[in-house]
Protein backbone atom coordinates (compact mmCIF):
# COMPACT_ATOMS: atom_id res chain seq x y z
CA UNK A 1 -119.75 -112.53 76.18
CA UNK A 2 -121.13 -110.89 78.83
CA UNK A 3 -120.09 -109.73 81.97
CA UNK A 4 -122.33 -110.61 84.86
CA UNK A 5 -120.75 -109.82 88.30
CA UNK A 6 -117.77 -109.91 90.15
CA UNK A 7 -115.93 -112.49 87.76
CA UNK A 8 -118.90 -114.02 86.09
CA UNK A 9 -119.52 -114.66 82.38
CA UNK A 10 -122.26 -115.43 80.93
CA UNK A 11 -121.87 -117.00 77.27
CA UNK A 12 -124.50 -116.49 74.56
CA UNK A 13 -126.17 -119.80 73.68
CA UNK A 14 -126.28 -119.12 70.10
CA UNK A 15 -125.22 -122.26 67.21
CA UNK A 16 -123.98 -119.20 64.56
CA UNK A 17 -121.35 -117.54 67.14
CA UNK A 18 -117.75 -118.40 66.87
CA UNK A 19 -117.62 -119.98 70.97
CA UNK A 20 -113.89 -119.47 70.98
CA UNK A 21 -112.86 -116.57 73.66
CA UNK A 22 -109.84 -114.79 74.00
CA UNK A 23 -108.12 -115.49 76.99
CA UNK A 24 -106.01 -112.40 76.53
CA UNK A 25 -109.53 -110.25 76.41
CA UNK A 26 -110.78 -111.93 79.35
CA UNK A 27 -108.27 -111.34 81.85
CA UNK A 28 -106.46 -108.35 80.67
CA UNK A 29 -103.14 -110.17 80.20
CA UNK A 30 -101.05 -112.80 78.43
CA UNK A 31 -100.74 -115.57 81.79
CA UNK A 32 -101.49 -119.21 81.63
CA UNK A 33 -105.05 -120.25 82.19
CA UNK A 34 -105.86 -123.09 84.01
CA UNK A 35 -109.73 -124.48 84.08
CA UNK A 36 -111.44 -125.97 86.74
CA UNK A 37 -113.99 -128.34 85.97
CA UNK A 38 -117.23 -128.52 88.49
CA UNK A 39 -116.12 -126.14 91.30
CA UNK A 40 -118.13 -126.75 93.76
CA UNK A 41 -118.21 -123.84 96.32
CA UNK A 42 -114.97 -122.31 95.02
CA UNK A 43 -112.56 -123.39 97.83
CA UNK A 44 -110.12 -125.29 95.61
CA UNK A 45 -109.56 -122.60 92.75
CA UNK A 46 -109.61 -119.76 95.25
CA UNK A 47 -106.92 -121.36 97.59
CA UNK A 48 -105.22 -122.44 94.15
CA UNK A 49 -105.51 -118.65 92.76
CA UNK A 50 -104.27 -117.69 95.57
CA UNK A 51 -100.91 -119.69 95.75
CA UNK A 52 -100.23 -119.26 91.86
CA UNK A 53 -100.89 -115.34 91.18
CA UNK A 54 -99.24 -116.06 87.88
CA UNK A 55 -101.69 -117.63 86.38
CA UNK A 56 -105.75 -116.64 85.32
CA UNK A 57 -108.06 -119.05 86.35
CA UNK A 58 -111.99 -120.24 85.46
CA UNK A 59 -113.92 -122.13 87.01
CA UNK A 60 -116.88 -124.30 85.66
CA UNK A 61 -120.42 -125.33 86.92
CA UNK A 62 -122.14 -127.53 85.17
């Protein structure tokens, strides 16, 4: 896993690498993650982040 920019990972495409991440590596912290599937611009998850600051959330474009 690598970290790209502000936010940003980019994920190895390799078939022998376990593709499981850990949340709790990611983010720094133990909070629920919720997943956004095709995001778009970003308006939804930011206002979303926004409103729920107890909770991580990723976004992605397909």
């Amino acid at each position: 896993m690598e970290q790209t920019g502000a936010g940003f990972l980019a994920l190895p495409d390799n078939p022998d690498q376990d593709p499981t991440l850990d949340w709790r590596e990611v983010f720094g912290n133990d909070q629920p993650v919720e997943v956004e599937i095709g995001i778009g611009k970003g308006r939804f998850i930011i206002d979303a982040a926004s409103r729920q600051p107890a909770a991580n959330f990723i976004g992605v474009e397909w």
